[in-house]
PDB file of N, CA and C in Angstrom:
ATOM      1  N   UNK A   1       7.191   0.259  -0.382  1.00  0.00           N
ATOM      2  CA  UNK A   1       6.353   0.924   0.595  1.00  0.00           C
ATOM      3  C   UNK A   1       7.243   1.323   1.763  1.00  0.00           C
ATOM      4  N   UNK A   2       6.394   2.484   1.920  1.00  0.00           N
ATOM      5  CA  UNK A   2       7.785   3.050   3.413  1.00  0.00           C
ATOM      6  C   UNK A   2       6.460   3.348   4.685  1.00  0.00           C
ATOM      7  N   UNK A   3       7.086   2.672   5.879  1.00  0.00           N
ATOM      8  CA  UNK A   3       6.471   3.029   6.794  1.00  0.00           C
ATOM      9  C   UNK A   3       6.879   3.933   7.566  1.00  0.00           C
ATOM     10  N   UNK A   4       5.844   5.443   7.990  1.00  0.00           N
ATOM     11  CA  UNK A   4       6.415   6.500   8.302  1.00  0.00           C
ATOM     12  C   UNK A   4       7.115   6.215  10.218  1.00  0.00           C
ATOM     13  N   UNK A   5       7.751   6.592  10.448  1.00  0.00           N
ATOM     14  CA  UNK A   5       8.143   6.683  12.175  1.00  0.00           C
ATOM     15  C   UNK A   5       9.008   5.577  12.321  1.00  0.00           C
ATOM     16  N   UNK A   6       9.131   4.624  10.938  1.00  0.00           N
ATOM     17  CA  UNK A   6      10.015   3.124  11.438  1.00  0.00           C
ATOM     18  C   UNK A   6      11.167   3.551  10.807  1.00  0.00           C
ATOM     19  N   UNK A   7      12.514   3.330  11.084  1.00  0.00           N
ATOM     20  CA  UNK A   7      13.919   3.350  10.619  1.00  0.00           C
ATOM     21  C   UNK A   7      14.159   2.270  10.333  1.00  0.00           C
ATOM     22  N   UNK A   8      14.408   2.185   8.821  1.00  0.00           N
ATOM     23  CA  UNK A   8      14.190   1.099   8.508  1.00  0.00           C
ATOM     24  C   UNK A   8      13.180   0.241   7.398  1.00  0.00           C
ATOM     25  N   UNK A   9      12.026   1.147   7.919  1.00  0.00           N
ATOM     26  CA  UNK A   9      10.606   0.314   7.309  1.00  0.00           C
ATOM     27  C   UNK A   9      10.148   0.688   6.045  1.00  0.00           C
ATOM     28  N   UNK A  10      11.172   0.102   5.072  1.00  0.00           N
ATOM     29  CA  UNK A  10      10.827  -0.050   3.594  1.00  0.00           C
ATOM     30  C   UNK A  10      11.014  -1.710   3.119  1.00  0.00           C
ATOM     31  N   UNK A  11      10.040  -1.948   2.703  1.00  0.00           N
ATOM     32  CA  UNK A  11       9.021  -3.405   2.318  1.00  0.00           C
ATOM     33  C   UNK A  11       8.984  -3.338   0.582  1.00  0.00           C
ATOM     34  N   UNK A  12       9.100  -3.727  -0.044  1.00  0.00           N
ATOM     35  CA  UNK A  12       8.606  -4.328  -1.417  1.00  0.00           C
ATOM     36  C   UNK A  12       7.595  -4.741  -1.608  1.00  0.00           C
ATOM     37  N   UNK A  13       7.195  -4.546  -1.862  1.00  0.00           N
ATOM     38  CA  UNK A  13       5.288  -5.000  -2.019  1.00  0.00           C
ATOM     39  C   UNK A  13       4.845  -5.273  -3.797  1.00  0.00           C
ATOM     40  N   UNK A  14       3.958  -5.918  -3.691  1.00  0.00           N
ATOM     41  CA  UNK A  14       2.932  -6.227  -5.055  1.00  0.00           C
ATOM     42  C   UNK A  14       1.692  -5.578  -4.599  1.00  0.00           C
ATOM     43  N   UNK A  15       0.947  -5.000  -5.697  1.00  0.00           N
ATOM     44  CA  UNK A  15       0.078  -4.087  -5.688  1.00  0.00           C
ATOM     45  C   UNK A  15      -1.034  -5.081  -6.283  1.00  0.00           C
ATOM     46  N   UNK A  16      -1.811  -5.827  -5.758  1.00  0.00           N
ATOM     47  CA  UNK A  16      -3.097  -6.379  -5.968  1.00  0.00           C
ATOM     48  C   UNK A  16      -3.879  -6.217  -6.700  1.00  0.00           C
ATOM     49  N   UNK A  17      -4.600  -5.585  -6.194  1.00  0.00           N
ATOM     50  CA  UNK A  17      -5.817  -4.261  -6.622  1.00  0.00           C
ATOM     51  C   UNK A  17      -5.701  -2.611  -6.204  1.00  0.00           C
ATOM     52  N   UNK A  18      -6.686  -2.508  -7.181  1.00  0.00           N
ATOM     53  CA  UNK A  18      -6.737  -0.842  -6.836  1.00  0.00           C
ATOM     54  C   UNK A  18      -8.113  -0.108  -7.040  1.00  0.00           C
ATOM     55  N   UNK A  19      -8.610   0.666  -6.613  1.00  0.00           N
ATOM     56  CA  UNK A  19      -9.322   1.446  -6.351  1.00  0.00           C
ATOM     57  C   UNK A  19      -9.217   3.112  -6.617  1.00  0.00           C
ATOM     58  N   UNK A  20     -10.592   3.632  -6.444  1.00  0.00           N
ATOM     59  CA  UNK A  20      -9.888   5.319  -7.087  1.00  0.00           C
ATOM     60  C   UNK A  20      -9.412   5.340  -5.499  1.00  0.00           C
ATOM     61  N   UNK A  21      -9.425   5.135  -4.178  1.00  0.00           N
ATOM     62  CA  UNK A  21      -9.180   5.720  -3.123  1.00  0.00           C
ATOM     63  C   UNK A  21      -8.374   4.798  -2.226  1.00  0.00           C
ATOM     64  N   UNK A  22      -7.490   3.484  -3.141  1.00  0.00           N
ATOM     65  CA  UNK A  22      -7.169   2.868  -2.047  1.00  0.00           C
ATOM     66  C   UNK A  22      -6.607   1.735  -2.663  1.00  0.00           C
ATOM     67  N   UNK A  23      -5.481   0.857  -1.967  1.00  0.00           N
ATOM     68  CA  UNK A  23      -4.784  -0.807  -2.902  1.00  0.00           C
ATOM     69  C   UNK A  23      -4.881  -1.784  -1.814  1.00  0.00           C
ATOM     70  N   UNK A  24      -5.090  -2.804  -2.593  1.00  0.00           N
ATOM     71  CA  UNK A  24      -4.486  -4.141  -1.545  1.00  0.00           C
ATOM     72  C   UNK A  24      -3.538  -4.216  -2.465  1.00  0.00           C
ATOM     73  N   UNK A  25      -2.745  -5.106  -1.246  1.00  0.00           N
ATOM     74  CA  UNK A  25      -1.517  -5.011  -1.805  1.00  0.00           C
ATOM     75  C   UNK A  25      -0.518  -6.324  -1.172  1.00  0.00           C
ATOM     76  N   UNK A  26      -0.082  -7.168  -1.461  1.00  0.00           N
ATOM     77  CA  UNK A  26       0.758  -8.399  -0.621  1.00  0.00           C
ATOM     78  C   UNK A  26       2.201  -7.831  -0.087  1.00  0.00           C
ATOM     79  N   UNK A  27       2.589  -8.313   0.861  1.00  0.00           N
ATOM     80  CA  UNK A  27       3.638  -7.829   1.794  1.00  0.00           C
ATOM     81  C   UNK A  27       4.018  -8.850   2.665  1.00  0.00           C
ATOM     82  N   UNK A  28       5.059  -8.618   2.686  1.00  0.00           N
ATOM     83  CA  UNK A  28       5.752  -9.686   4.048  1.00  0.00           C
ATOM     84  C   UNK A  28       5.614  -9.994   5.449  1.00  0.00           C
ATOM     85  N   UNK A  29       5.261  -8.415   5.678  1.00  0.00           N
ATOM     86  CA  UNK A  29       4.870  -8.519   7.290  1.00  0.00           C
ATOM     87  C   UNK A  29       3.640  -7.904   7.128  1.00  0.00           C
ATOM     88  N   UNK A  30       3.131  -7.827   8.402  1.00  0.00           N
ATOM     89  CA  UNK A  30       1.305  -7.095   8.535  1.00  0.00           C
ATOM     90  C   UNK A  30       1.630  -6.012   9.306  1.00  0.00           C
ATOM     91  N   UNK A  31       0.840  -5.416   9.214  1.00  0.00           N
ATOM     92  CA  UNK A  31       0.720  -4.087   9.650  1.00  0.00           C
ATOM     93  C   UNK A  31      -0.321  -3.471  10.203  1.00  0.00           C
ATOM     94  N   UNK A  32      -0.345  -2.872  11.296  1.00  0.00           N
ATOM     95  CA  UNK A  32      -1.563  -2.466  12.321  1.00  0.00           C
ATOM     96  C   UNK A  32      -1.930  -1.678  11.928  1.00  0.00           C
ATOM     97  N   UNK A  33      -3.578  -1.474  12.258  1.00  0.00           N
ATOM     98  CA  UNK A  33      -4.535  -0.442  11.487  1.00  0.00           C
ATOM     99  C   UNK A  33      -4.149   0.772  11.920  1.00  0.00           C
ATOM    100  N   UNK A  34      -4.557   1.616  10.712  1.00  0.00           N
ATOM    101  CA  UNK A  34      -3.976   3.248  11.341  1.00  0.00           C
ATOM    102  C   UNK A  34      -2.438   3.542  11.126  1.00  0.00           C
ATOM    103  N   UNK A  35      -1.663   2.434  10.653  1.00  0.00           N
ATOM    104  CA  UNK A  35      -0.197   2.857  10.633  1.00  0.00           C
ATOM    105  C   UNK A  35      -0.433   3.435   9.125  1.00  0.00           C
ATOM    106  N   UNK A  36       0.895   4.537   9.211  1.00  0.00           N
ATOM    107  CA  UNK A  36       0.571   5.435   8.049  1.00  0.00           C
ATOM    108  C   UNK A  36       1.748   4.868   7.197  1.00  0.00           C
ATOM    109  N   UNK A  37       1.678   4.774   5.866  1.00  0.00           N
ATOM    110  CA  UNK A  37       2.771   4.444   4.630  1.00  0.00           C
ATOM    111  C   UNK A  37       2.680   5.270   3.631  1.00  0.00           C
ATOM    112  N   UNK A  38       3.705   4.917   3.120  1.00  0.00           N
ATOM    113  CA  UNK A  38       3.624   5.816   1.715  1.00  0.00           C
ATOM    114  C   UNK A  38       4.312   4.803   0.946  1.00  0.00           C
ATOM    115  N   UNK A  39       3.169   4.176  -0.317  1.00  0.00           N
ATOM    116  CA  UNK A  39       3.417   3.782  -1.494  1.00  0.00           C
ATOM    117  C   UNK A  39       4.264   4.259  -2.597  1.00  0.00           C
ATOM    118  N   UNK A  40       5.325   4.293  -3.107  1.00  0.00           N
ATOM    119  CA  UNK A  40       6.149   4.350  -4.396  1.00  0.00           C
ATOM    120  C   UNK A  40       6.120   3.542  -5.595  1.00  0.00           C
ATOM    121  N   UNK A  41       5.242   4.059  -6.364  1.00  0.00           N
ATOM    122  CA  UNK A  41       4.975   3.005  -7.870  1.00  0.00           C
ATOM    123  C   UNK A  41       4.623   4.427  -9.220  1.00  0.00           C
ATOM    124  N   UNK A  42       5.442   3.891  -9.995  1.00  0.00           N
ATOM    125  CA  UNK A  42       5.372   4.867 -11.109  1.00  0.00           C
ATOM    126  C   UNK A  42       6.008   6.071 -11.408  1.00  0.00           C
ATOM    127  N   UNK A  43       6.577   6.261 -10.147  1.00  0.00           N
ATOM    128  CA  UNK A  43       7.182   7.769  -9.991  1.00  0.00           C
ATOM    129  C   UNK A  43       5.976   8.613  -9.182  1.00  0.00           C
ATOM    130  N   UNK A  44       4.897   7.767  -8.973  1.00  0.00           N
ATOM    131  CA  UNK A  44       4.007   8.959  -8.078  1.00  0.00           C
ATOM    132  C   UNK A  44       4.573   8.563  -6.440  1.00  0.00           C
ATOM    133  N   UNK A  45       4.117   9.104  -5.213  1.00  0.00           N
ATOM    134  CA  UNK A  45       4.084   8.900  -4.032  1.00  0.00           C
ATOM    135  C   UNK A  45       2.501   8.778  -3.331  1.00  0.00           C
ATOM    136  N   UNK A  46       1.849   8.013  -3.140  1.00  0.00           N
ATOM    137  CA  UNK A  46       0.809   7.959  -2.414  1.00  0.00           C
ATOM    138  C   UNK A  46       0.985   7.471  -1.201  1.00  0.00           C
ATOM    139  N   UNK A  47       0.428   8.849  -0.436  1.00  0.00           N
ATOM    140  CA  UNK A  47       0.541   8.605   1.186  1.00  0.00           C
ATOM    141  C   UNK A  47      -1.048   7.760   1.923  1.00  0.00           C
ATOM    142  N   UNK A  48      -0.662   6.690   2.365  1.00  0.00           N
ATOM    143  CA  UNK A  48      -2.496   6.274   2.671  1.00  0.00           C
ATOM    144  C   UNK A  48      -1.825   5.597   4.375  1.00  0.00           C
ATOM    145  N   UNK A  49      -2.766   5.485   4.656  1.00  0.00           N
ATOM    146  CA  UNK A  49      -2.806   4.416   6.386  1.00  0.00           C
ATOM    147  C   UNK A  49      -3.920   3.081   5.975  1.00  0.00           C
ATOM    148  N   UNK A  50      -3.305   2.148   6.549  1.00  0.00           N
ATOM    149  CA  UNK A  50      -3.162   0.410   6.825  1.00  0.00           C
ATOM    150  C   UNK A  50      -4.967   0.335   7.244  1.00  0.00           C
ATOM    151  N   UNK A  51      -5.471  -0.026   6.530  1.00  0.00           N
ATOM    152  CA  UNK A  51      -6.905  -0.077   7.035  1.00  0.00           C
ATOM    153  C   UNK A  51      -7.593  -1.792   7.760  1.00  0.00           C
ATOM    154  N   UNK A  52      -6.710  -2.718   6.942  1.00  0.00           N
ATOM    155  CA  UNK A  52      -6.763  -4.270   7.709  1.00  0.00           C
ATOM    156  C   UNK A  52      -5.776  -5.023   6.697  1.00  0.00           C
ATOM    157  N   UNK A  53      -5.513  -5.901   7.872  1.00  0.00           N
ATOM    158  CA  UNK A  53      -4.023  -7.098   7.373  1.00  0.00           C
ATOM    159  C   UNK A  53      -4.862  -8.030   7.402  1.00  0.00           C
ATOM    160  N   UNK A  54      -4.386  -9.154   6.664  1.00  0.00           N
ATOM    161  CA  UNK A  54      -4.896 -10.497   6.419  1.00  0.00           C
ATOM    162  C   UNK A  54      -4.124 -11.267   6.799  1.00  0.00           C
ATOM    163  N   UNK A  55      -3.491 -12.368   7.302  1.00  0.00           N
ATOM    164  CA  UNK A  55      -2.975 -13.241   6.974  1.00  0.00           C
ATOM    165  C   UNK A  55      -2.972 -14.564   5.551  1.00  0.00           C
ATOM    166  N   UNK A  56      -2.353 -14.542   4.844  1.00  0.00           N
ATOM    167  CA  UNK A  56      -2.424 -15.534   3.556  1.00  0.00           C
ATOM    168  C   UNK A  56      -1.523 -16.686   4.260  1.00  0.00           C
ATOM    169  N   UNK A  57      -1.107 -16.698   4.474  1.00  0.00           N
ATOM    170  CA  UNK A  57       0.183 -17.789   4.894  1.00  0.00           C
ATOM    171  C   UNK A  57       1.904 -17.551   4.160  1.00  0.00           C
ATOM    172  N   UNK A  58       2.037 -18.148   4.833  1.00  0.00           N
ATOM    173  CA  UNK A  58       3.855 -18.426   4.468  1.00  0.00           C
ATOM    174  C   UNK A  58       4.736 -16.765   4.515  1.00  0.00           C
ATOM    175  N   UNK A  59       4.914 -16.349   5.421  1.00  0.00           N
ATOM    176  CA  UNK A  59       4.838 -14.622   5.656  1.00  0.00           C
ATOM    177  C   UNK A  59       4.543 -14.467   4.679  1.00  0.00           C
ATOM    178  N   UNK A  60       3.527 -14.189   4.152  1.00  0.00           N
ATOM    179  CA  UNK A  60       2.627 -13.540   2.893  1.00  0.00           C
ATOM    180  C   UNK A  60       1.282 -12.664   3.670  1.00  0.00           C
ATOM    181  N   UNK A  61       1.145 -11.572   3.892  1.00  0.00           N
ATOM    182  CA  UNK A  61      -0.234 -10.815   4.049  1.00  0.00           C
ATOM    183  C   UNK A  61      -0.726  -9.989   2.837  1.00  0.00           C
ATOM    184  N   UNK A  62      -2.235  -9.553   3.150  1.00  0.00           N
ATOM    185  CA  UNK A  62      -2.620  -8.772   2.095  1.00  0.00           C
ATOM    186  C   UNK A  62      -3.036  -7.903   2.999  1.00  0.00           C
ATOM    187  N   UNK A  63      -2.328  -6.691   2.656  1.00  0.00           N
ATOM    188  CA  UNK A  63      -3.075  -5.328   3.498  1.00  0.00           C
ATOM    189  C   UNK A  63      -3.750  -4.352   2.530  1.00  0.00           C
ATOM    190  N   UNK A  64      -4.768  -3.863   2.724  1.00  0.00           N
ATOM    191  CA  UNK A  64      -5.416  -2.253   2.566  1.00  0.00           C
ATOM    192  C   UNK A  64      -4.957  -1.602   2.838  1.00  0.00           C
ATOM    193  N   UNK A  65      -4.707  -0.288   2.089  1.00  0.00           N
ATOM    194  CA  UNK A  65      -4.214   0.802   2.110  1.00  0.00           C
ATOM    195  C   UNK A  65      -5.484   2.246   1.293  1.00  0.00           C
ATOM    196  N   UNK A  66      -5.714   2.852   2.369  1.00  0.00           N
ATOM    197  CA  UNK A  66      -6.706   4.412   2.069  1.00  0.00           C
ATOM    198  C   UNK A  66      -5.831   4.941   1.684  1.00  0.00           C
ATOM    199  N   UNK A  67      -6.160   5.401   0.540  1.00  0.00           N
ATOM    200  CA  UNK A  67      -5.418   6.670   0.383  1.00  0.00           C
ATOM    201  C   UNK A  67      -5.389   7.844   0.794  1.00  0.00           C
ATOM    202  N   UNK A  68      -4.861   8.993   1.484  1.00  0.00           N
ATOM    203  CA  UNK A  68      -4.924   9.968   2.078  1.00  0.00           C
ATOM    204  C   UNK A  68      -5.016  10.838   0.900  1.00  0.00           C
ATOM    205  N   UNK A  69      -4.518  11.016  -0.170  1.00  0.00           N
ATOM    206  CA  UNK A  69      -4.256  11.972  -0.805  1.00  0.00           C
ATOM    207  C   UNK A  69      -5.634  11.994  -1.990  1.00  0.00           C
ATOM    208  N   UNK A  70      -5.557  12.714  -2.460  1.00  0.00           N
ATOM    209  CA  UNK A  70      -7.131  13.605  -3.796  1.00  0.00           C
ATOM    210  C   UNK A  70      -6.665  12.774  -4.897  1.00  0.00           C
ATOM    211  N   UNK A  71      -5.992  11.946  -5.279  1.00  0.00           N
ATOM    212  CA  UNK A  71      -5.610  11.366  -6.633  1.00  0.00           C
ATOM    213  C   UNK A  71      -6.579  10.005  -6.851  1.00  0.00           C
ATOM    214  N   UNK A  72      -6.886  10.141  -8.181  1.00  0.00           N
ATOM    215  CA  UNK A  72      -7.618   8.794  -8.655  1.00  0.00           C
ATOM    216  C   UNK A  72      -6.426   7.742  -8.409  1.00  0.00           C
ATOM    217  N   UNK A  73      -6.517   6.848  -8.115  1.00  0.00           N
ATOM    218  CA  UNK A  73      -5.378   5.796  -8.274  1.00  0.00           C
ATOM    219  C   UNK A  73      -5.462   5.125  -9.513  1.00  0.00           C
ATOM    220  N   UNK A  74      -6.839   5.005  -9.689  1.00  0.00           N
ATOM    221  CA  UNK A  74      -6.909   3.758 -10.737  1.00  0.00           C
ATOM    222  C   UNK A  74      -6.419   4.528 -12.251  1.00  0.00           C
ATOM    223  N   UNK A  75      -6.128   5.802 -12.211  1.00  0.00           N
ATOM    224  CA  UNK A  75      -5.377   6.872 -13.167  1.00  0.00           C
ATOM    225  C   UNK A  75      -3.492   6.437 -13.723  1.00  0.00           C
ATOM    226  N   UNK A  76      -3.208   5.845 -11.627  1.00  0.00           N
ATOM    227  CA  UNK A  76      -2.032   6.124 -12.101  1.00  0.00           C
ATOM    228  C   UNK A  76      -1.481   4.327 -12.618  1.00  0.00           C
ATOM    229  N   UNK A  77      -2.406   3.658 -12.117  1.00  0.00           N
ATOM    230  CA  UNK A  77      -2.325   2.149 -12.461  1.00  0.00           C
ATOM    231  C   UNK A  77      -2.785   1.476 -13.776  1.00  0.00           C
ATOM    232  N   UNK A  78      -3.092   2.587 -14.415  1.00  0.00           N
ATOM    233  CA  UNK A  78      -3.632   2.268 -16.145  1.00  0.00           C
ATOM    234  C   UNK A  78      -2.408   1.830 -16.723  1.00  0.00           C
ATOM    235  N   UNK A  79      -2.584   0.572 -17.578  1.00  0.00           N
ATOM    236  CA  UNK A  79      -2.174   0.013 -18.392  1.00  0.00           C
ATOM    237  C   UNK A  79      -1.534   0.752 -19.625  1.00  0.00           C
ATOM    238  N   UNK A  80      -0.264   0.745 -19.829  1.00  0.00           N
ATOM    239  CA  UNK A  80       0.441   1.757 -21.089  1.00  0.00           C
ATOM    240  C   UNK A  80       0.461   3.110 -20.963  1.00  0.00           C
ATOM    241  N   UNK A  81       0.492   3.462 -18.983  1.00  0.00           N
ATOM    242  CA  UNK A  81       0.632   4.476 -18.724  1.00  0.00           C
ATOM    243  C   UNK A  81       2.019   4.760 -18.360  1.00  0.00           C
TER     244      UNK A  81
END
């Protein structure tokens, strides 16, 4: 995951869940609502903004991510795709 305006702000993430319009997703640090990212998984790019952070513990969060863009997600997260 890349956070747009940060130098620097590319994170590794696990992708949770998914949705046609949106992922949770676990991450190291949290991230304030409204910050915009762009996801990299599969060879697609989905651009979405931070909708709420969780805290899990042990720097572990789970954030939401909207997707900004017209794509089903749950298309590109199919199994033996």
């Amino acid at each position: 995951m890349r956070v747009e305006g940060i130098r620097g702000g590319i994170y590794l993430i696990t992708v949770l869940d998914v949705s046609k319009s949106g992922l949770r997703i676990n991450c190291s640090t949290s991230l304030t609502t409204g910050t915009r990212v762009e996801v990299r998984c599969r060879g697609a790019s989905v651009p979405g903004e931070i909708r709420y952070a969780r805290d899990v513990g042990q720097n572990e969060f789970h954030l939401g991510v909207e997707a900004t863009s017209e794509m089903d997600l749950t298309q590109l997260f199919q199994i033996g795709h």
